[in-house]
N, C-alpha and C. Protein backbone atom coordinates (compact mmCIF):
# COMPACT_ATOMS: atom_id res chain seq x y z
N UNK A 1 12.19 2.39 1.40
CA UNK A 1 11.14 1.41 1.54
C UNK A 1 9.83 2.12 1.89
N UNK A 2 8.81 1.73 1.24
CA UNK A 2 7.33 2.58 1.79
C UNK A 2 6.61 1.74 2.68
N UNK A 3 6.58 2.65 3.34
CA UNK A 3 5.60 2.72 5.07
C UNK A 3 4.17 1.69 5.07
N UNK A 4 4.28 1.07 5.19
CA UNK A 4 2.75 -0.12 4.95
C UNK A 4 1.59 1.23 5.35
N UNK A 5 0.67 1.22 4.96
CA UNK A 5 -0.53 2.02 4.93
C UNK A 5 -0.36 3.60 4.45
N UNK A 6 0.75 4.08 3.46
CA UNK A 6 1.17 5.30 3.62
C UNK A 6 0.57 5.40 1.69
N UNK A 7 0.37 6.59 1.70
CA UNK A 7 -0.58 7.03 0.41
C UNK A 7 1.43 7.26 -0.49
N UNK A 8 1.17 7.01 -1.83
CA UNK A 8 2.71 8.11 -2.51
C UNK A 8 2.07 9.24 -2.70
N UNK A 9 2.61 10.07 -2.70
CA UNK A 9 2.17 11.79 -3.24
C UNK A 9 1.05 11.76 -4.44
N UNK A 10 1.48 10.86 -4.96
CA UNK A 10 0.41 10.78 -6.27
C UNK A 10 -1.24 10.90 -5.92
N UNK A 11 -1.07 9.23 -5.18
CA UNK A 11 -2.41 9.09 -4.95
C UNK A 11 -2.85 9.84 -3.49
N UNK A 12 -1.92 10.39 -3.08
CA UNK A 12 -2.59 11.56 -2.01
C UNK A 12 -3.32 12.96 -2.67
N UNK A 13 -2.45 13.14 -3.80
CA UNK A 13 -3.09 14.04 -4.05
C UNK A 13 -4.35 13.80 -4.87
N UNK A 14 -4.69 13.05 -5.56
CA UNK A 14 -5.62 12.30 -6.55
C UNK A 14 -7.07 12.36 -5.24
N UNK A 15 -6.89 11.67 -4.22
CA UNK A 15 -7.47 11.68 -3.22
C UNK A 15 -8.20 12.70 -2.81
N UNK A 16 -7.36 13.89 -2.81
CA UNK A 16 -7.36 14.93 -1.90
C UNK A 16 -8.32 15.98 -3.68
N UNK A 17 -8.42 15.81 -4.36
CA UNK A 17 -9.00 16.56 -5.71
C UNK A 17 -10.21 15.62 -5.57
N UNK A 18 -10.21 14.08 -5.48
CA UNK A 18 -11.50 13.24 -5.64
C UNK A 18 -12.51 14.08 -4.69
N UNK A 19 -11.85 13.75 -3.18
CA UNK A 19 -12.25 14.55 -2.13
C UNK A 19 -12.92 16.15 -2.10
N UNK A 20 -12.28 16.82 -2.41
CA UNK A 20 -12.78 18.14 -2.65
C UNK A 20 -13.36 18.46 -3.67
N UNK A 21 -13.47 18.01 -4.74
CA UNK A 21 -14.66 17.58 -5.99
C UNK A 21 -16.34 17.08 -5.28
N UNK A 22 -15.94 15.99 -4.50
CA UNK A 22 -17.47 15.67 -3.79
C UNK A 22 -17.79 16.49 -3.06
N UNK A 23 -16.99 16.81 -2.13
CA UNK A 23 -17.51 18.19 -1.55
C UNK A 23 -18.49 19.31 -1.77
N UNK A 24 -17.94 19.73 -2.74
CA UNK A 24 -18.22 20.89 -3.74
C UNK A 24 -20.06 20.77 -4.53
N UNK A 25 -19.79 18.98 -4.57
CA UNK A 25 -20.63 19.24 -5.76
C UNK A 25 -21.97 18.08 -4.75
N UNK A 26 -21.53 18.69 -3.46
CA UNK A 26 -22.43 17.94 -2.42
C UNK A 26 -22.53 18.85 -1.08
N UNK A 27 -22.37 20.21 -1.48
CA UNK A 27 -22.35 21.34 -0.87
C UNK A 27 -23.19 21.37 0.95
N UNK A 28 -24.96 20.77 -0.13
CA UNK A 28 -25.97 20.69 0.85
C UNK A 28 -25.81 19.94 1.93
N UNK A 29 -24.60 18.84 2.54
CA UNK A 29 -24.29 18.16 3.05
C UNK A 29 -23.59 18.95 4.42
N UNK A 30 -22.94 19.69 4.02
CA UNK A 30 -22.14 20.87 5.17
C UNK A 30 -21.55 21.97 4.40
N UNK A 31 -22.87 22.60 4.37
CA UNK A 31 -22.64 24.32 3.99
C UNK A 31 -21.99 24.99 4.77
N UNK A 32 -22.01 24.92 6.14
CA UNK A 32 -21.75 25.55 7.46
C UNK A 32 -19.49 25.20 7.30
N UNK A 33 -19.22 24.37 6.30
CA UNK A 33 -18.01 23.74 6.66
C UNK A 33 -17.11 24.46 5.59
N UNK A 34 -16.18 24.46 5.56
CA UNK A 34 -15.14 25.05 4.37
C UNK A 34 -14.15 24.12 4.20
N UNK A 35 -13.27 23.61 2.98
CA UNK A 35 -12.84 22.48 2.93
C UNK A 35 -11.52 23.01 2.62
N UNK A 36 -10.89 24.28 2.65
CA UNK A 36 -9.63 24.13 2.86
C UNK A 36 -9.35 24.12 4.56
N UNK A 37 -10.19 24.34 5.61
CA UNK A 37 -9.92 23.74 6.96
C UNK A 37 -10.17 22.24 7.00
N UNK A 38 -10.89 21.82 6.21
CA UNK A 38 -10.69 20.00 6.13
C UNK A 38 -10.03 19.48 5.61
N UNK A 39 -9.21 20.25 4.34
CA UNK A 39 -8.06 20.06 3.90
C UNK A 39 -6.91 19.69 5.05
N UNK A 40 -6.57 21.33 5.61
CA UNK A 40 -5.39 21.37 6.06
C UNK A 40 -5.12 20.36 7.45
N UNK A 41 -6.15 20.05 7.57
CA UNK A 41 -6.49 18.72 9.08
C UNK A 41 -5.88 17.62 8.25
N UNK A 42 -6.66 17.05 7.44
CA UNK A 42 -6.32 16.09 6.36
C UNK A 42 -4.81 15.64 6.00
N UNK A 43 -4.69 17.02 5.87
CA UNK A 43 -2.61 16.86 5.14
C UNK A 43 -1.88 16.55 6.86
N UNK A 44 -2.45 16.51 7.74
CA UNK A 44 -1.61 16.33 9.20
C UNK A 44 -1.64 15.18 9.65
N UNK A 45 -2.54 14.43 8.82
CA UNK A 45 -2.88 13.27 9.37
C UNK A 45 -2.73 11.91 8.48
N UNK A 46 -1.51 11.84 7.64
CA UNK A 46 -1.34 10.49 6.72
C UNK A 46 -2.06 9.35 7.05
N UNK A 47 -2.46 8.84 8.03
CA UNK A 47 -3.22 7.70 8.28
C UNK A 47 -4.34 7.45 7.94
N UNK A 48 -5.24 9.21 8.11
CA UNK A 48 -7.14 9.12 8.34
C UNK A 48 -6.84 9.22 6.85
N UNK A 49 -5.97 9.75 6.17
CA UNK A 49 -5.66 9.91 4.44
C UNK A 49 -5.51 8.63 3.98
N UNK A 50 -5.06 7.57 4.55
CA UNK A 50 -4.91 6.25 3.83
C UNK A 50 -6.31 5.48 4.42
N UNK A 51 -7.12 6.01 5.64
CA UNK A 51 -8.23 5.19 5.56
C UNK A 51 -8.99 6.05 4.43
N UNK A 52 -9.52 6.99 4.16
CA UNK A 52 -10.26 7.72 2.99
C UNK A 52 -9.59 7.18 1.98
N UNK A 53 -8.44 6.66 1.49
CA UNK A 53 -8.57 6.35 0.40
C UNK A 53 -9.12 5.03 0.32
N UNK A 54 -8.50 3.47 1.39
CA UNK A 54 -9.51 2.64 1.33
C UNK A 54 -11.05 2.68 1.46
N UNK A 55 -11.45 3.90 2.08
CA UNK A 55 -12.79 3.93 1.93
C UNK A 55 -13.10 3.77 0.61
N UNK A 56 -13.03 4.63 -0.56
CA UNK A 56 -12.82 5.60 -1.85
C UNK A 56 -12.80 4.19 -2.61
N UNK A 57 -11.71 3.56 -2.49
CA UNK A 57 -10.67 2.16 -2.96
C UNK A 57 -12.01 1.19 -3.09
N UNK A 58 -12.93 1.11 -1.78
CA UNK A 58 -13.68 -0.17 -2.12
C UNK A 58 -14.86 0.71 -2.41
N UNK A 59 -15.45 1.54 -3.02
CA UNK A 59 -16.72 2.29 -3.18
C UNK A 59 -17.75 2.93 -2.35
N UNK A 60 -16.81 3.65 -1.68
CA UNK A 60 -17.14 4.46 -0.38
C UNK A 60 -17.91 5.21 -0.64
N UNK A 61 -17.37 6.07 -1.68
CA UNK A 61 -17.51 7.46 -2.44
C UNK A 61 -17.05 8.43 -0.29
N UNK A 62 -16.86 8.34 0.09
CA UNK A 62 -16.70 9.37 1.60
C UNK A 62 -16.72 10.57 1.32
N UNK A 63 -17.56 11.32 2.26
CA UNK A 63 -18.37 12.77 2.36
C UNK A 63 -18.00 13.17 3.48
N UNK A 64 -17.82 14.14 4.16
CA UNK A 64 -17.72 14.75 5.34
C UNK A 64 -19.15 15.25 5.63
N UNK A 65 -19.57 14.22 6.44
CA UNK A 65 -21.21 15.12 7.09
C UNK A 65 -21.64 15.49 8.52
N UNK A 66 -20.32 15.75 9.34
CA UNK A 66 -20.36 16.34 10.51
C UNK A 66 -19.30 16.90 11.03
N UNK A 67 -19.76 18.27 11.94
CA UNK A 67 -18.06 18.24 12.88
C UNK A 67 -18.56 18.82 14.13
N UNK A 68 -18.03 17.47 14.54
CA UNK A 68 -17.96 17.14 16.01
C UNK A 68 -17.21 18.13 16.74
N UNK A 69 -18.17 19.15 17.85
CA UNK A 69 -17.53 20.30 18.45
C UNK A 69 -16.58 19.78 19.24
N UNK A 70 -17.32 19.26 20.11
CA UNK A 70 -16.34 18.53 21.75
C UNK A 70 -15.00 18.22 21.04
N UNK A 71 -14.80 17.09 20.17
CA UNK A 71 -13.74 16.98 19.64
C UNK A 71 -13.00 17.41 18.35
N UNK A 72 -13.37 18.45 17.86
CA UNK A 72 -13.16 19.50 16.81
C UNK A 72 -12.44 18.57 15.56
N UNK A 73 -13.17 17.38 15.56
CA UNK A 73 -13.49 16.25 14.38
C UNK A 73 -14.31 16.62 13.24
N UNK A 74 -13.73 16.71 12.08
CA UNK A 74 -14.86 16.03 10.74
C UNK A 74 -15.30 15.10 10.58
N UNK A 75 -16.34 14.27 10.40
CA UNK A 75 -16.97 13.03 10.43
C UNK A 75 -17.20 12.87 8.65
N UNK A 76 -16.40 12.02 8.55
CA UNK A 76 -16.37 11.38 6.99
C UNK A 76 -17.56 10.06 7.06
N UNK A 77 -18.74 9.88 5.91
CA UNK A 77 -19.44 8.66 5.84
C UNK A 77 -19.28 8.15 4.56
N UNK A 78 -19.79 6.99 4.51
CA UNK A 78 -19.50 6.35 3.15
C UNK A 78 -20.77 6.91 2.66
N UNK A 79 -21.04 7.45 1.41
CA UNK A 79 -21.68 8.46 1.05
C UNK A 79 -22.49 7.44 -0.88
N UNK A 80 -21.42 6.64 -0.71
CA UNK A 80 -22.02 5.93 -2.06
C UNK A 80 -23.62 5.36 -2.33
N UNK A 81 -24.10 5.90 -3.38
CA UNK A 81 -25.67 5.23 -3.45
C UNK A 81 -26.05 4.09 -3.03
N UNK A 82 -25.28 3.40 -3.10
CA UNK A 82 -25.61 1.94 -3.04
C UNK A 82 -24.60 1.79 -1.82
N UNK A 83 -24.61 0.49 -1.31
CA UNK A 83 -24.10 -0.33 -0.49
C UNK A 83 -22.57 -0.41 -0.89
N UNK A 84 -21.33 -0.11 -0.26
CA UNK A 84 -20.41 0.05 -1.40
C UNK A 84 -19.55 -1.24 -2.23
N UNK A 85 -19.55 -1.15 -3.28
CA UNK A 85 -19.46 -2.46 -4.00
C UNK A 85 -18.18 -3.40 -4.12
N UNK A 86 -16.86 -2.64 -3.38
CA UNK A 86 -15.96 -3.80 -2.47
C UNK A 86 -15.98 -4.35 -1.16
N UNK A 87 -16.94 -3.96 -0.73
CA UNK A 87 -17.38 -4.71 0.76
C UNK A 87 -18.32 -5.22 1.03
N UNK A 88 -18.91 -5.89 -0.07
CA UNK A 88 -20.31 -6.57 -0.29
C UNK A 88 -19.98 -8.27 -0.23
N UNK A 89 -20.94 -9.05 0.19
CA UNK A 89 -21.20 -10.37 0.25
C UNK A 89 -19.96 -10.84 1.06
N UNK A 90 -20.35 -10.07 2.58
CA UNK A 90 -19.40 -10.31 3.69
C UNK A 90 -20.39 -10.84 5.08
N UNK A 91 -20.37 -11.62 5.89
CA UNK A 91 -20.84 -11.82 7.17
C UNK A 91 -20.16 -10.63 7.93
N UNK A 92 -20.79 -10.63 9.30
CA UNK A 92 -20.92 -9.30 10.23
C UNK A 92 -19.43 -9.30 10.71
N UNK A 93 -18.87 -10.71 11.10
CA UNK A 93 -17.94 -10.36 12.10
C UNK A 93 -16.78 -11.58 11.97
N UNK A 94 -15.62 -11.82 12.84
CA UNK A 94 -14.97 -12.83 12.60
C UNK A 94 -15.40 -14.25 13.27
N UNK A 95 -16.25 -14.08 14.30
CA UNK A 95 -16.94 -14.99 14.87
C UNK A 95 -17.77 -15.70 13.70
N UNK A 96 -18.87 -15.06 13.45
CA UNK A 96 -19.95 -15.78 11.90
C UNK A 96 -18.84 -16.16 11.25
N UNK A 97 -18.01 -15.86 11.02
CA UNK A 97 -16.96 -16.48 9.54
C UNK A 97 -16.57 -17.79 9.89
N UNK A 98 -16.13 -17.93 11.23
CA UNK A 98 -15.51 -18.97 11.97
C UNK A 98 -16.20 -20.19 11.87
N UNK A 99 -17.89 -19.43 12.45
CA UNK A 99 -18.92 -20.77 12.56
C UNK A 99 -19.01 -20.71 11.01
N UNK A 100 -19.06 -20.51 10.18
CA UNK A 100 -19.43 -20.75 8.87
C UNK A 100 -18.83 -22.17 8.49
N UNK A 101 -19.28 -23.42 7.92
CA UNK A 101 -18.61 -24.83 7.23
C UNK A 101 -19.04 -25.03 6.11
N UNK A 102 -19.62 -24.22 5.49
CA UNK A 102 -19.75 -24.64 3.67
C UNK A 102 -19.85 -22.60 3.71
N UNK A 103 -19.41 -23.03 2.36
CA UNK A 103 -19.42 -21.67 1.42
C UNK A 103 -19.16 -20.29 2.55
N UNK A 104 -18.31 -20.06 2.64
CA UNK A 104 -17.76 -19.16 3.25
C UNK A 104 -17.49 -17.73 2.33
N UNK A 105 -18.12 -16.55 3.02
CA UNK A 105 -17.55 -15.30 2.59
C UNK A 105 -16.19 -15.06 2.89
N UNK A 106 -15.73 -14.38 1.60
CA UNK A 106 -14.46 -13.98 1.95
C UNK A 106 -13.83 -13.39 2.77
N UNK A 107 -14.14 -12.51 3.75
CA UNK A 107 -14.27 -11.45 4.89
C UNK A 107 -15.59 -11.44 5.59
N UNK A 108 -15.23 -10.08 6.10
CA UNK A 108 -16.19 -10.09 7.59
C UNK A 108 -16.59 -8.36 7.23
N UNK A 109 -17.24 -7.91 8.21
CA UNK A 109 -17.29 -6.22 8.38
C UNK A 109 -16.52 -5.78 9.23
N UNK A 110 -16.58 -6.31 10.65
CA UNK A 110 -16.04 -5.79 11.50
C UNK A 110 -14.31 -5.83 11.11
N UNK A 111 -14.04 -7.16 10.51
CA UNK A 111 -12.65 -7.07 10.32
C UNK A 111 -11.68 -6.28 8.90
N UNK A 112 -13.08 -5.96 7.97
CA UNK A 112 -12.86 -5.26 7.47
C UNK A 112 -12.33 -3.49 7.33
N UNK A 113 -13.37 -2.90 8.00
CA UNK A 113 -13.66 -1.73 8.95
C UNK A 113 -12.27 -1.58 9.70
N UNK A 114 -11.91 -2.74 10.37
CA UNK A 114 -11.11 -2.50 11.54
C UNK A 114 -9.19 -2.16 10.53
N UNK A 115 -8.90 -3.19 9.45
CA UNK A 115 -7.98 -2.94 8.79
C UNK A 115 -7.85 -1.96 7.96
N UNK A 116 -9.54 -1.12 7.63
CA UNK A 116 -9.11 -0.09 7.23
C UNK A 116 -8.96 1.46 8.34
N UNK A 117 -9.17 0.95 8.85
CA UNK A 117 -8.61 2.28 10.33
C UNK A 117 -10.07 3.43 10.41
N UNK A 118 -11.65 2.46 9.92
CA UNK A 118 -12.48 2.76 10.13
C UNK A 118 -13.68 1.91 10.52
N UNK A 119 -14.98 3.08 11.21
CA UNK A 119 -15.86 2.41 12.35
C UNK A 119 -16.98 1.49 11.32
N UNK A 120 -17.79 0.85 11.60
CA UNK A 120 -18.68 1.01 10.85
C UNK A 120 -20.45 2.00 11.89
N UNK A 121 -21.27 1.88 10.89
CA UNK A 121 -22.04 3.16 10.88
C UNK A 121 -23.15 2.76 12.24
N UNK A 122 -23.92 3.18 13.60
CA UNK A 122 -24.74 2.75 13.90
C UNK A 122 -26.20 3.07 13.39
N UNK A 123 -26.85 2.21 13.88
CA UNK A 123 -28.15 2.35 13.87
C UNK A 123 -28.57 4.00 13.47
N UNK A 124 -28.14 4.91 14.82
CA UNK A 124 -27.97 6.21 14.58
C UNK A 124 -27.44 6.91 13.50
N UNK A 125 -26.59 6.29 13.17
CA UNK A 125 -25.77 7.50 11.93
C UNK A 125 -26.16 7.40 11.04
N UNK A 126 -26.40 5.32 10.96
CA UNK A 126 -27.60 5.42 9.15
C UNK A 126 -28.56 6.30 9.19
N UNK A 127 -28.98 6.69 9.97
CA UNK A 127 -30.37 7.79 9.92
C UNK A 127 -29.80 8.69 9.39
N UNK A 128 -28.80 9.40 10.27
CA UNK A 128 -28.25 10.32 9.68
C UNK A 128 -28.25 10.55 8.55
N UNK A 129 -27.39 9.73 8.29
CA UNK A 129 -26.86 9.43 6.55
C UNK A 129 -27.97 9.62 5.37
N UNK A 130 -29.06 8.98 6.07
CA UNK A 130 -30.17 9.52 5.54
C UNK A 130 -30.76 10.63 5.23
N UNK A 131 -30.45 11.73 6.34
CA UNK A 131 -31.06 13.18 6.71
C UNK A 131 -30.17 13.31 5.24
N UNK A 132 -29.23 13.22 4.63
CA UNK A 132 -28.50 13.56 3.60
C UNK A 132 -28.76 13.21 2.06
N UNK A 133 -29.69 12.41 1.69
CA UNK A 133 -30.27 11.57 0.67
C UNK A 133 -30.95 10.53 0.75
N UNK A 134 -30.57 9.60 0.10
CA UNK A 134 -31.33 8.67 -0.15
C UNK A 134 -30.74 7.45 -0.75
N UNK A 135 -30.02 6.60 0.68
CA UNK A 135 -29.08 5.54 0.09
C UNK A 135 -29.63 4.47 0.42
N UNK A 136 -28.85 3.16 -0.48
CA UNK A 136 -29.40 1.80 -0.10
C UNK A 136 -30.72 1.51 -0.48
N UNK A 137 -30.98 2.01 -1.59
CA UNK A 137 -32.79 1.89 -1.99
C UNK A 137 -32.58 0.59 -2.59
N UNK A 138 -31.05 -0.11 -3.03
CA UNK A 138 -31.53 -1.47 -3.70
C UNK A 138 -30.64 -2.52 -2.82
N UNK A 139 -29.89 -1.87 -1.97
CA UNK A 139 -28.96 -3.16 -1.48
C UNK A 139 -28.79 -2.48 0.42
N UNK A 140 -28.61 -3.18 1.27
CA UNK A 140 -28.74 -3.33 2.47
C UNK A 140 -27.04 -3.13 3.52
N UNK A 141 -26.96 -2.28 4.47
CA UNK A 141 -25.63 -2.34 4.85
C UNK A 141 -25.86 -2.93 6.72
N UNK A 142 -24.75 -3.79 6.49
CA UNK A 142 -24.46 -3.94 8.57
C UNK A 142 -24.12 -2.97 9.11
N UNK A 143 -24.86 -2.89 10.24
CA UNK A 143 -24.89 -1.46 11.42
C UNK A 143 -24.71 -2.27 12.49
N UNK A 144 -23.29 -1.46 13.49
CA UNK A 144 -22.91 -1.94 14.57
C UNK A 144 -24.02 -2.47 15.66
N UNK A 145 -23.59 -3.94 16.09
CA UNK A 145 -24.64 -4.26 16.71
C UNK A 145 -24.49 -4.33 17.92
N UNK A 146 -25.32 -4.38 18.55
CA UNK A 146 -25.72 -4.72 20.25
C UNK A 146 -24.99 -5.94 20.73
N UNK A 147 -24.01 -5.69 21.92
CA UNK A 147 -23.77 -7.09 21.74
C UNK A 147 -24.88 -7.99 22.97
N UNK A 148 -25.91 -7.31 23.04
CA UNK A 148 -26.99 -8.60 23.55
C UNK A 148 -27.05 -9.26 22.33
N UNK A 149 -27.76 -8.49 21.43
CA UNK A 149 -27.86 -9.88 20.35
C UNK A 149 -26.57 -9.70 19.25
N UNK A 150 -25.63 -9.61 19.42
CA UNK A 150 -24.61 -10.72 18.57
C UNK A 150 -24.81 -11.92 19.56
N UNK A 151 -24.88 -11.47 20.98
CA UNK A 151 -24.33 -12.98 21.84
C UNK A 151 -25.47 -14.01 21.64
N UNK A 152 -26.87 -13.90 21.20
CA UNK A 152 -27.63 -15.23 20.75
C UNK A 152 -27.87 -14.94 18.81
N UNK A 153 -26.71 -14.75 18.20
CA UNK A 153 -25.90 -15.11 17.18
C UNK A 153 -26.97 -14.15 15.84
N UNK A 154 -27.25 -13.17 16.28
CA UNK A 154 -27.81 -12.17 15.43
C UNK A 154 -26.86 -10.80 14.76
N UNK A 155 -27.44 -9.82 14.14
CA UNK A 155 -26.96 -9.09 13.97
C UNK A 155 -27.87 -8.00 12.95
N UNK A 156 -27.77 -7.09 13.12
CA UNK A 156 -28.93 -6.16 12.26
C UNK A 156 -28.62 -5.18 10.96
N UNK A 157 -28.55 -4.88 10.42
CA UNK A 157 -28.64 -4.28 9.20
C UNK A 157 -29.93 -3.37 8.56
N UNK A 158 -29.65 -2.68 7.99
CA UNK A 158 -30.51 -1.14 7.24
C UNK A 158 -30.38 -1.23 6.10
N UNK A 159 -31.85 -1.07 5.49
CA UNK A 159 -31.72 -0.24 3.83
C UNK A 159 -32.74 0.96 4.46
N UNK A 160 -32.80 1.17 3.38
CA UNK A 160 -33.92 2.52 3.07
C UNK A 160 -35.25 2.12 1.59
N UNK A 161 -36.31 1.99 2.05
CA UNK A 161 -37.42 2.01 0.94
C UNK A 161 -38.42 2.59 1.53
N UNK A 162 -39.06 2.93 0.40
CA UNK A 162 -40.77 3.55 0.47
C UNK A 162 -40.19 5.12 1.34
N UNK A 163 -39.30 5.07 1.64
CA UNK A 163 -38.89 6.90 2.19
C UNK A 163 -38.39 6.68 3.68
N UNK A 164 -38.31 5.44 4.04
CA UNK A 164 -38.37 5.24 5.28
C UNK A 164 -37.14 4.10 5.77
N UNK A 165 -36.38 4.75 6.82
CA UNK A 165 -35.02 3.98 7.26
C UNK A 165 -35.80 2.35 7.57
N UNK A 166 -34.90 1.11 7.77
CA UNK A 166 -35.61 -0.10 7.94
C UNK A 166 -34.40 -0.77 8.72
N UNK A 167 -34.58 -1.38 9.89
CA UNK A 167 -33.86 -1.97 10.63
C UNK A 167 -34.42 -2.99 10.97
N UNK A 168 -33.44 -4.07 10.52
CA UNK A 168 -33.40 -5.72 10.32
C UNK A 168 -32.60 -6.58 11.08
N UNK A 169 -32.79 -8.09 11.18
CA UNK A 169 -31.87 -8.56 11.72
C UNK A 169 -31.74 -9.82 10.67
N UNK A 170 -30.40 -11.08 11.07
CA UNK A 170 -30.25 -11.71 10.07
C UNK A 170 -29.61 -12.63 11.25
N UNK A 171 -29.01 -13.55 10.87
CA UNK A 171 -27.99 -14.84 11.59
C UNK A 171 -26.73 -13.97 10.90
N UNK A 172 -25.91 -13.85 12.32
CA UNK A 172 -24.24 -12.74 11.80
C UNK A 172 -23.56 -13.52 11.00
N UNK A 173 -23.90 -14.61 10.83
CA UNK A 173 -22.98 -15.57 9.48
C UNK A 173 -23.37 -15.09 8.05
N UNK A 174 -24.44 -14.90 8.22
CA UNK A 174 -25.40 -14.73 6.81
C UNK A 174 -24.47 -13.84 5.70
N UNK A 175 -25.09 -13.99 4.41
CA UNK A 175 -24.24 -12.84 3.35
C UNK A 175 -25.36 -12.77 2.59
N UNK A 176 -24.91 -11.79 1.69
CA UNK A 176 -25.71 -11.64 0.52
C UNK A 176 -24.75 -10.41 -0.61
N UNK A 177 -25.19 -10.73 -2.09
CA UNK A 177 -24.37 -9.98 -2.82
C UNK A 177 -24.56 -8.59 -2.78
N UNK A 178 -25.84 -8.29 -2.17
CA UNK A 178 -26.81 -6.57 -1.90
C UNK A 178 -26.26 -6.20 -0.77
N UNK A 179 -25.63 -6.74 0.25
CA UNK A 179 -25.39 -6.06 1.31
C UNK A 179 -23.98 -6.13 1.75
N UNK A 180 -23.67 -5.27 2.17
CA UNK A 180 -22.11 -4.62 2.55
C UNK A 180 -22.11 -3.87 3.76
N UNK A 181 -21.37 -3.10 4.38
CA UNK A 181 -21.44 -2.24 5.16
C UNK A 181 -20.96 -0.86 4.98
N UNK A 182 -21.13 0.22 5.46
CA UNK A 182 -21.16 1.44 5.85
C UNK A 182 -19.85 2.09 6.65
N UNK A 183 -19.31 3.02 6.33
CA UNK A 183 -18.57 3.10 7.68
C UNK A 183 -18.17 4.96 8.02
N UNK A 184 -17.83 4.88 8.93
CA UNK A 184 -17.22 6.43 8.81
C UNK A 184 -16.05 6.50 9.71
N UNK A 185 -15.34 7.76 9.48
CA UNK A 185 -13.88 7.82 10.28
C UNK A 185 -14.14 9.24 10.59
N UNK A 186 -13.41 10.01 11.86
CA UNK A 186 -13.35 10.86 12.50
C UNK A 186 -11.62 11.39 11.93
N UNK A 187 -11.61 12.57 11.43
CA UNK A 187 -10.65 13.15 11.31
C UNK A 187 -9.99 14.47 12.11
């Protein structure tokens, strides 16, 4: 019987070539890094391997763009140009979904994120993410929010235009087909 969240060999390895293909051909991202040590972390860890592939799965594209000394972590981000295009036209959280009574999104972020055994991105990291290119020039992602304002029923979100990061807020129920969320996992 197979293991609920467990990759078959197939698509581990499919994964693991997708994976080291972006790498390669996204060098400028972490020159300083070598990817048969992110490999061999990778193969130890079947789980952070089945969240990278749901990342991958809903249009992640996931990059490794940090490693975290203190905790001798790779930091995987969703790396896709755009907003990624299976986690789009979602409200922030399970709360907004709840209050929602006409036309309801199908999901949430947070509960999304959370079933795939990843964070979503803050305020901070979209920058980051930025220092790396140039994403979200046409569609908008949710960034973990404050919970001062989730609690008077907000929630904020980032694109990038004119060259410059942009931090927004919306009603956490809200959707739209341009915006999705972001996420990254620590390996």
């Amino acid at each position: 019987m197979a293991k609920k969240n467990a990759l078959t060999a197939e698509q581990r390895e499919e994964l693991l070539g997708t994976l080291k293909i972006r790498f390669e051909e996204n060098i400028q991202r972490h020159e300083w890094m070598q990817w048969d040590e992110i490999q061999k972390k990778l193969e130890t860890q079947p789980d952070k391997l089945w969240s990278l592939h749901e990342m991958e799965r809903t249009g992640g594209e996931p990059d490794v763009l940090e490693f975290d000394e203190t905790t001798s972590n790779y930091v995987f981000y969703d790396c896709s140009p755009e907003s990624p295009s299976g986690r789009r036209s979602i409200c922030y959280d399970q709360k907004a979904l709840d209050a929602r009574k006409k036309n309801k999104p199908d999901n949430n972020a947070l509960s999304m994120a959370t079933a795939m055994g990843i964070e979503l991105l803050s305020e901070d990291q979209y920058r980051v993410l930025q220092k790396h290119g140039s994403f979200d020039l046409k569609t908008s992602s949710w960034v973990l929010t404050p919970k001062e304002i989730r609690d008077l029923g907000g929630a904020l979100f980032c694109d990038f235009r004119y060259g410059q990061v942009f931090l927004y807020h919306n009603g956490a129920d809200s959707y739209y087909g341009a915006r999705g969320f972001r996420g990254f996992l620590r390996v």
